[in-house]
Protein backbone atom coordinates (compact mmCIF):
# COMPACT_ATOMS: atom_id res chain seq x y z
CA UNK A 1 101.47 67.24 253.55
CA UNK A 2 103.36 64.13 252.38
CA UNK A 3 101.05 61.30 254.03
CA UNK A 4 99.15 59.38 251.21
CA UNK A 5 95.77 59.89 251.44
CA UNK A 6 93.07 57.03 251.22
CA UNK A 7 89.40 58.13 250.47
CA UNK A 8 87.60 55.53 251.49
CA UNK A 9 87.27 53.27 253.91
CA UNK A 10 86.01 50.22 252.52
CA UNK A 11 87.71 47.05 251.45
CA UNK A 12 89.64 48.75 248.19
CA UNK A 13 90.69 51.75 250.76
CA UNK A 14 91.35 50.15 254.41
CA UNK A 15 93.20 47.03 252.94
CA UNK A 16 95.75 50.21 251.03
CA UNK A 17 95.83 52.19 254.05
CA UNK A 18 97.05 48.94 255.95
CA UNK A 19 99.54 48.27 253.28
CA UNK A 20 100.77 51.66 253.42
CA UNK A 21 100.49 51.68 257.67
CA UNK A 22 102.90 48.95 257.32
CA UNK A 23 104.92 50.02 254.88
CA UNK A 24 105.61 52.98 257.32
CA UNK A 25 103.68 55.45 255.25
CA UNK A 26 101.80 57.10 257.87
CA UNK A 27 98.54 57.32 255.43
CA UNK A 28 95.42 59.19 256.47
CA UNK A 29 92.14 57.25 255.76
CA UNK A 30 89.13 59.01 255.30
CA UNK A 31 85.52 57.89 254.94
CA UNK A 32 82.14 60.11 255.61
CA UNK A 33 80.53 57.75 258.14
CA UNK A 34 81.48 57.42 261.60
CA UNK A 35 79.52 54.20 261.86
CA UNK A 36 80.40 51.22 259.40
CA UNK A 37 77.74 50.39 257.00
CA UNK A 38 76.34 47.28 255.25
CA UNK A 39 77.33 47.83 251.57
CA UNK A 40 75.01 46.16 249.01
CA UNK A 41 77.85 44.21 246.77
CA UNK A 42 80.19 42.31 248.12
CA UNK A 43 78.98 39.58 250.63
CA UNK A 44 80.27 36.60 248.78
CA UNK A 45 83.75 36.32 249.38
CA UNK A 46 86.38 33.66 246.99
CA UNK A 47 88.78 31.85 247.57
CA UNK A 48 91.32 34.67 246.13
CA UNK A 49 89.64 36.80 248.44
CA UNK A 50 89.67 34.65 251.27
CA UNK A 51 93.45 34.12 251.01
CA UNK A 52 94.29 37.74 250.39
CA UNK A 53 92.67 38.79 253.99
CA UNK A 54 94.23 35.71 255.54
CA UNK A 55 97.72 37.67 254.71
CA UNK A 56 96.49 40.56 255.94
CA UNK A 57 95.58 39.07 259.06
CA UNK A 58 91.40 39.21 258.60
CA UNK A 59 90.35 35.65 258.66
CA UNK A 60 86.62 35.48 257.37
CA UNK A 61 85.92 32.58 259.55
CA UNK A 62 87.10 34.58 263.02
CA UNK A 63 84.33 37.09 262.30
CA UNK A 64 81.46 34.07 261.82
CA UNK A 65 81.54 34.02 257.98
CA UNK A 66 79.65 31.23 256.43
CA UNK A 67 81.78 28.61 254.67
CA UNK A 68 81.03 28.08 250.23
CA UNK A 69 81.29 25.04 248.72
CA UNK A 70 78.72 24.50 246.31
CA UNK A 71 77.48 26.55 243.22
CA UNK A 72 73.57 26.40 242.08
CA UNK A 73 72.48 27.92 238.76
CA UNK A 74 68.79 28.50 238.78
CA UNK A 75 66.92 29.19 235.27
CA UNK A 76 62.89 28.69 235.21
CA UNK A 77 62.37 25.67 236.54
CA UNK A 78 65.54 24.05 235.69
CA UNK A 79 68.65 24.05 237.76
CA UNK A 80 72.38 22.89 238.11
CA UNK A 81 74.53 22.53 241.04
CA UNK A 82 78.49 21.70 240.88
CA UNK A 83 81.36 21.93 243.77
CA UNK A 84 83.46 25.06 243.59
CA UNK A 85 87.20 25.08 242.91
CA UNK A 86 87.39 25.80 246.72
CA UNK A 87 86.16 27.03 249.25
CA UNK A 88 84.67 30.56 249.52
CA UNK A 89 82.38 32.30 252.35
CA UNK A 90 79.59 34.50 252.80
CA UNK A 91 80.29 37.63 254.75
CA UNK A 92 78.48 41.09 255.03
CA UNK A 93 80.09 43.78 254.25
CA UNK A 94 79.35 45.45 257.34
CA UNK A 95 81.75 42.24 258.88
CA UNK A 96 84.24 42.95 256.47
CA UNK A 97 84.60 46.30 256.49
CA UNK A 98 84.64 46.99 260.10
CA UNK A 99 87.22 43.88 260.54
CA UNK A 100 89.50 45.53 257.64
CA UNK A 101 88.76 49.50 258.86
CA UNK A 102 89.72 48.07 262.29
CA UNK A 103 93.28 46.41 261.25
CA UNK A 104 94.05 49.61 258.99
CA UNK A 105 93.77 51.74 262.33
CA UNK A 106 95.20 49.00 264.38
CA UNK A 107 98.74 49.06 262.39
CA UNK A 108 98.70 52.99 262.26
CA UNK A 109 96.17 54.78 259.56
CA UNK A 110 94.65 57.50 260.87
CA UNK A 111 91.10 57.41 260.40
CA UNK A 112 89.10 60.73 259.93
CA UNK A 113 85.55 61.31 259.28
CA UNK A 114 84.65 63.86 256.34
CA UNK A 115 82.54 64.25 253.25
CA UNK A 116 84.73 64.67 249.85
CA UNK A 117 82.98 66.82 247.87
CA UNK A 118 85.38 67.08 244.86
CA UNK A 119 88.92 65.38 243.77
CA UNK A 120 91.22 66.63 241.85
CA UNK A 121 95.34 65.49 241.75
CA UNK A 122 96.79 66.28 244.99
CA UNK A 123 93.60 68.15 246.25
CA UNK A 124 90.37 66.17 248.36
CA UNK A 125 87.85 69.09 249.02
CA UNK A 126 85.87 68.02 251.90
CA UNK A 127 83.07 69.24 253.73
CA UNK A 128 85.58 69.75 257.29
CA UNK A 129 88.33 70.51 255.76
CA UNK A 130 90.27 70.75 252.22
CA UNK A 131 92.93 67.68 251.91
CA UNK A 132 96.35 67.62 250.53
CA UNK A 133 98.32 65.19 249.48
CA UNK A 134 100.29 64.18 246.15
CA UNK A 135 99.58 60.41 246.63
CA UNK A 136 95.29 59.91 246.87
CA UNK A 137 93.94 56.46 246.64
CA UNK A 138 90.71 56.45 245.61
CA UNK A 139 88.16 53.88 247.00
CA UNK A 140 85.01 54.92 247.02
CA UNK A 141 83.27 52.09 245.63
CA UNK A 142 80.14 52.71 243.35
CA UNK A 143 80.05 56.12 244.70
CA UNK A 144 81.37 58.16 242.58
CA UNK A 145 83.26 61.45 243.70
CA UNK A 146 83.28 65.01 241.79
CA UNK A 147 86.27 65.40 239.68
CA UNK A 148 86.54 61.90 239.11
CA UNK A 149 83.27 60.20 237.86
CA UNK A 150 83.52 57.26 235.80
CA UNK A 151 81.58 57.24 232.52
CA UNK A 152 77.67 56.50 232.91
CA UNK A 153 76.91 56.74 229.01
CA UNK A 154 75.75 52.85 228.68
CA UNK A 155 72.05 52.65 226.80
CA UNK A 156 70.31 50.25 229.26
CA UNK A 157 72.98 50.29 232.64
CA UNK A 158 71.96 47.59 235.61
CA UNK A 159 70.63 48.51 238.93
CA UNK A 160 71.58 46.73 241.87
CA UNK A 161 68.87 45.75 245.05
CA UNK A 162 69.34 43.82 248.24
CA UNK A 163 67.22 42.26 250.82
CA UNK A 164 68.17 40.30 253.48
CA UNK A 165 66.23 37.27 254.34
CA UNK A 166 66.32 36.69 258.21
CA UNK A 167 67.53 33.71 259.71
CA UNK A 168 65.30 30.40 259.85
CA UNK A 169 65.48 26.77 259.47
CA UNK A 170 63.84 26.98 255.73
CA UNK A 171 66.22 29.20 254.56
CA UNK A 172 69.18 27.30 256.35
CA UNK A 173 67.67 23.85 254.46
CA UNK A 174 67.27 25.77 251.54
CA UNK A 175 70.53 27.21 250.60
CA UNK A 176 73.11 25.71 253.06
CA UNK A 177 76.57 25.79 252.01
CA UNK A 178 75.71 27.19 248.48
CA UNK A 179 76.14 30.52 246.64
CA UNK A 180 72.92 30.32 243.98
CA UNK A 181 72.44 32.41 241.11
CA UNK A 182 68.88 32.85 239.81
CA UNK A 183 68.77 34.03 235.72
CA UNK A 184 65.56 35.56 234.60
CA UNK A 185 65.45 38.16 231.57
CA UNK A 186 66.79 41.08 232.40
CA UNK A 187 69.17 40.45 234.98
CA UNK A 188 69.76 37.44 237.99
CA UNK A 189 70.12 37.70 241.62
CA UNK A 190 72.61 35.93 243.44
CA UNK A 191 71.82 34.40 247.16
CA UNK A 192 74.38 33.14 250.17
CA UNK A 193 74.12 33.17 253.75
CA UNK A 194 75.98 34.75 255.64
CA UNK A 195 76.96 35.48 259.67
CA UNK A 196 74.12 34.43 261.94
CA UNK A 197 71.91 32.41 259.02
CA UNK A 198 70.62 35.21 256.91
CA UNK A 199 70.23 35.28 253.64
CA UNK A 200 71.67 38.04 251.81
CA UNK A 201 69.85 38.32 248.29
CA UNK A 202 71.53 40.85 245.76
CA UNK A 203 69.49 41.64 242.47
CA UNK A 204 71.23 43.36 239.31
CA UNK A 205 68.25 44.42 236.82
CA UNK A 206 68.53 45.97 233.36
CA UNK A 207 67.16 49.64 233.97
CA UNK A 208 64.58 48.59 231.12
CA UNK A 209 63.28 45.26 233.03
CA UNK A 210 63.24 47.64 236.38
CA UNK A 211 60.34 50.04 234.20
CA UNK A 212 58.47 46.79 232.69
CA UNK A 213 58.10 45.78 236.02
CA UNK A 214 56.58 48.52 237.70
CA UNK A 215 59.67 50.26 239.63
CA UNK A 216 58.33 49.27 242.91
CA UNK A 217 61.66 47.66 244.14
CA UNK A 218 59.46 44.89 247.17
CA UNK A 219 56.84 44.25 244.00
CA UNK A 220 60.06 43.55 241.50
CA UNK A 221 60.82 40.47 244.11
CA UNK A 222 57.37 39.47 244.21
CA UNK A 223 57.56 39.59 240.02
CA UNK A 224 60.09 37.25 240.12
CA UNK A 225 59.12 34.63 242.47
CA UNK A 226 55.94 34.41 240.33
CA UNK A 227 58.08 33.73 237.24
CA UNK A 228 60.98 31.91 238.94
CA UNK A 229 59.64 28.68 241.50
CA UNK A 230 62.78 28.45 243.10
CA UNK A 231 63.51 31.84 243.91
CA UNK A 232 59.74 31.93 245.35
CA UNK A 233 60.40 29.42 247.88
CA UNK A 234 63.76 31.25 248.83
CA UNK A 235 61.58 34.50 249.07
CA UNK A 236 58.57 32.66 250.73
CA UNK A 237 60.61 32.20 253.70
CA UNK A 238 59.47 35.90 254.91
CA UNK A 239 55.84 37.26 254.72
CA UNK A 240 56.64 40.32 255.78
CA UNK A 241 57.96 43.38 253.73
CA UNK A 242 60.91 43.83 253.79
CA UNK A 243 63.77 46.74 253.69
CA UNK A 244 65.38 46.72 250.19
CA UNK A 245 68.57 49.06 249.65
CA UNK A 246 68.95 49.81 245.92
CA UNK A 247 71.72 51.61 244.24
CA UNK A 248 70.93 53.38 240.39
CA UNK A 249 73.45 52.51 237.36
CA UNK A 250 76.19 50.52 238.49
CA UNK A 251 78.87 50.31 235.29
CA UNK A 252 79.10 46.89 234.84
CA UNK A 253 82.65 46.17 232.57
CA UNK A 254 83.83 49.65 233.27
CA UNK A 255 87.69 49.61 233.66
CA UNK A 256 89.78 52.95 234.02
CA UNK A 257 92.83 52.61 231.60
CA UNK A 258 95.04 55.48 232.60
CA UNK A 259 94.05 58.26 236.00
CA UNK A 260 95.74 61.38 236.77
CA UNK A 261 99.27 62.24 238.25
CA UNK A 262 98.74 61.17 241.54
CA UNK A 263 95.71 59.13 242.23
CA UNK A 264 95.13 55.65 242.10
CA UNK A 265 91.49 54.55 241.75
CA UNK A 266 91.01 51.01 243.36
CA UNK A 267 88.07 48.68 244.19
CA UNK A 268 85.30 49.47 241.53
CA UNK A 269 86.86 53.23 240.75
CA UNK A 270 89.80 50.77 238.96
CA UNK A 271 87.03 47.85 237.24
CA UNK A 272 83.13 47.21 237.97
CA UNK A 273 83.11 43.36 237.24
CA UNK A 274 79.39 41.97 236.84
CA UNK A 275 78.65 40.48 240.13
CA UNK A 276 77.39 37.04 239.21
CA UNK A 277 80.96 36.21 238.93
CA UNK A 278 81.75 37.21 242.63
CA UNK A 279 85.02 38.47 242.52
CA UNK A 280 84.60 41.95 243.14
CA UNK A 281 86.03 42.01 246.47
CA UNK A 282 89.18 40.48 245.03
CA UNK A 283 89.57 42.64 242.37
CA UNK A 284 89.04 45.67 245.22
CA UNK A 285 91.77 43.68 247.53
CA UNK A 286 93.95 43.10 244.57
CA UNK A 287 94.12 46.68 243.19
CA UNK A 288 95.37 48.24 246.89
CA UNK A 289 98.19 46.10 246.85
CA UNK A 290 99.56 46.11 243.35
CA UNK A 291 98.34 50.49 244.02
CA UNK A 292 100.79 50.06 247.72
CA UNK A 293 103.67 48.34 245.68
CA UNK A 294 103.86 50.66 242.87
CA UNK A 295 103.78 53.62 245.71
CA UNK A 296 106.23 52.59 247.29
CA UNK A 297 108.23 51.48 244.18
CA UNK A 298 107.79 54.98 243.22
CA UNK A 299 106.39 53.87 239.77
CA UNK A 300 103.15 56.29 239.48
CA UNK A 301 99.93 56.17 239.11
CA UNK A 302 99.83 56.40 235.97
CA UNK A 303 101.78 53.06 235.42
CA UNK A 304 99.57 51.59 238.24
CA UNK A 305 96.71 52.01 236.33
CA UNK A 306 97.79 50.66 233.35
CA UNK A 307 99.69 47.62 234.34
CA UNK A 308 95.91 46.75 236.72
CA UNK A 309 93.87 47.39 233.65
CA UNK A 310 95.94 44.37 231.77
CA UNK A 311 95.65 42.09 234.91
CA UNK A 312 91.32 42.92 235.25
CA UNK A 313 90.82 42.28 231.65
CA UNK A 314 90.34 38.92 231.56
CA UNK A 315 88.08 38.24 234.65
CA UNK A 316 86.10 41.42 233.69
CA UNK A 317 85.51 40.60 229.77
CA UNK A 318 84.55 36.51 231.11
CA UNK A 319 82.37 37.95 233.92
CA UNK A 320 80.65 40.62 231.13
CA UNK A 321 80.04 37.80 228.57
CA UNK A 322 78.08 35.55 230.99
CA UNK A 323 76.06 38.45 232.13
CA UNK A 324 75.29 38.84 228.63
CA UNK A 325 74.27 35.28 227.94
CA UNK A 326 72.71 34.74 231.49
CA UNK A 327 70.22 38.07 230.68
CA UNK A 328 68.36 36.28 227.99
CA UNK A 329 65.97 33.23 227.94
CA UNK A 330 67.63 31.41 225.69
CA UNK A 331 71.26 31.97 227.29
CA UNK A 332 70.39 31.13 230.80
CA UNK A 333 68.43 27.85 230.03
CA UNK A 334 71.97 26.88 228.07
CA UNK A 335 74.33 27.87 230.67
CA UNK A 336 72.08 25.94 233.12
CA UNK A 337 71.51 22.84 231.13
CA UNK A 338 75.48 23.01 230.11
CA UNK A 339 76.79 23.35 233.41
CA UNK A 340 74.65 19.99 234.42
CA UNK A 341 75.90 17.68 232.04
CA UNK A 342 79.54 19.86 232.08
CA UNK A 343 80.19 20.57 235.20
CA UNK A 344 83.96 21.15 234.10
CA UNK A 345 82.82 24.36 231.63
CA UNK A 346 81.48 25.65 234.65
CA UNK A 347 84.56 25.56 236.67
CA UNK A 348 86.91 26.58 233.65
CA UNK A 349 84.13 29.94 233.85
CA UNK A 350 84.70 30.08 237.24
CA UNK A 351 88.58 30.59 237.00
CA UNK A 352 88.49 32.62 234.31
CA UNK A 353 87.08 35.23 236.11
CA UNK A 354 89.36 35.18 238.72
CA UNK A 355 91.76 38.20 238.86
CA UNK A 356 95.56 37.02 238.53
């Protein structure tokens, strides 16, 4: 079999599987759920990101996404607030997904349902059926895939939880047309709405915090709000308990510098940038099409990997050094107080991590 193969069918994979569907490639796209899911990361979409699905003919706004235009920094009791470079949206990933899965399909990928149970170059052992292939794009997002695991040696990795807020008129007057981040020490959480009002709260925690605070993911929340009175009113806009969907060591900073003959690892299998800077789902668009061009340039994976490496260094390496600032007392009352009376170092930040 010649057809590329796409494992994966999230942003990273269905935006390469459309590139190569269009490109005439005939690729075969393969994810193991039927039904479209609601990924943690990823509901804050940029401007980058916003521009790159325009092209591909997915605009965020035609499937209800929630227009950005503000940033808030939260840190104790103090805050900032400044106008983004332009304007970004909030979207759940079950939206964007099923829009992008949809297209891929729509211009000729051929989507099949199985569960990879070990890669290897030109080889995707699945539960169905064994797939071959010597062009495999792998997209599998923080799941990683046997054969190909990324490193998980860090001393003190994050953890990532989400709970979504449901729609109301407090949490409409609350956050509006913002994307907030909330630093506490340990970690932050970042808040936007998204299609139909709700709030979609994400939460990256040092595994260390997690511990200190019990490990009860709902009673981690409640920690918080005690400690933090803005994110308390953003949390006391539900009495109820709710669902929280966690995910364990997420490699924040992690960016694969060379791959095997054959594959190309894309969305967070090519570079984990730390979430507070919310261009993840730009760096996942990003890396299918330069992983497309060189494909069908016939350059390799191999020089792929590297040349994508170079471009995600920057944004990556800005993104990791506010994380690291943001996680500490100290840090996040500076960045907060520094981004009020500079707005402009907070918008120079906010390009920085933007992938080129």
């Amino acid at each position: 079999m010649n057809r590329p193969i796409v494992l994966g069918a999230g942003p990273a994979g269905s935006m390469a599987a459309l590139l190569l569907a269009q490109s005439g490639a005939r690729p075969i796209l393969i994810d193991r759920n039927q039904e479209v899911g609601d990924a943690i990361c990823g509901g804050f979409l940029s401007w980058r990101t916003a521009e790159t699905l325009r092209g591909a003919g997915c605009d965020p706004e035609t499937f209800g996404a929630r227009r950005v235009t503000r940033l808030r920094i939260f840190a104790g009791s103090r805050q900032a607030e400044m106008p983004l470079p332009e304007t970004a949206y909030g979207l759940s990933r079950h939206a964007l997904d099923s829009a992008l899965r949809a297209r891929a399909v729509a211009m000729g990928a051929q989507l099949e349902i199985d569960h990879a149970r070990r890669v290897a170059p030109g080889v995707v052992e699945g539960k169905r059926q064994i797939w071959k292939s010597p062009a495999i794009f792998l997209a599998t997002g923080k799941h990683d895939v046997r054969g190909e695991r990324r490193p998980r040696d860090a001393p003190d990795p994050a953890l990532g939880m989400r709970v979504r807020v449901p729609a109301a008129a407090d949490v409409e007057r609350l956050i509006g047309d913002a994307i907030e981040l909330h630093l506490f020490p340990g970690g932050y959480a970042g808040i936007v709405l998204q299609e139909g009002g709700s709030a979609n709260i994400c939460l990256a925690l040092r595994k260390s915090a997690f511990a200190e605070m019990g490990g009860d993911p709902w009673a981690i929340f409640q920690h918080l709000a005690r400690d933090n009175p803005h994110f308390a009113r953003r949390m006391n806009c539900t009495t109820a308990r709710l669902p929280i969907d966690t995910i364990a060591a997420v490699p924040y900073g992690w960016i694969a510098r060379d791959t095997e003959d054959g594959i190309y690892r894309l969305g967070d299998q090519a570079a984990v940038i730390p979430s507070l800077a919310g261009e993840g789902m730009a760096i996942a668009l990003a890396s299918a099409k330069a992983a497309v061009a060189s494909y069908s340039h016939g350059q390799g994976s191999a020089h792929f990997q590297r040349q994508f490496a170079r471009r995600a260094a920057q944004p990556v390496g800005v993104a990791k050094f506010l994380w690291h600032i943001a996680e500490t007392s100290r840090g996040a009352a500076a960045m907060t107080l520094s981004s009020r009376i500079f707005p402009g170092i907070a918008r120079l930040a906010m390009r920085a991590s933007r992938i080129d």
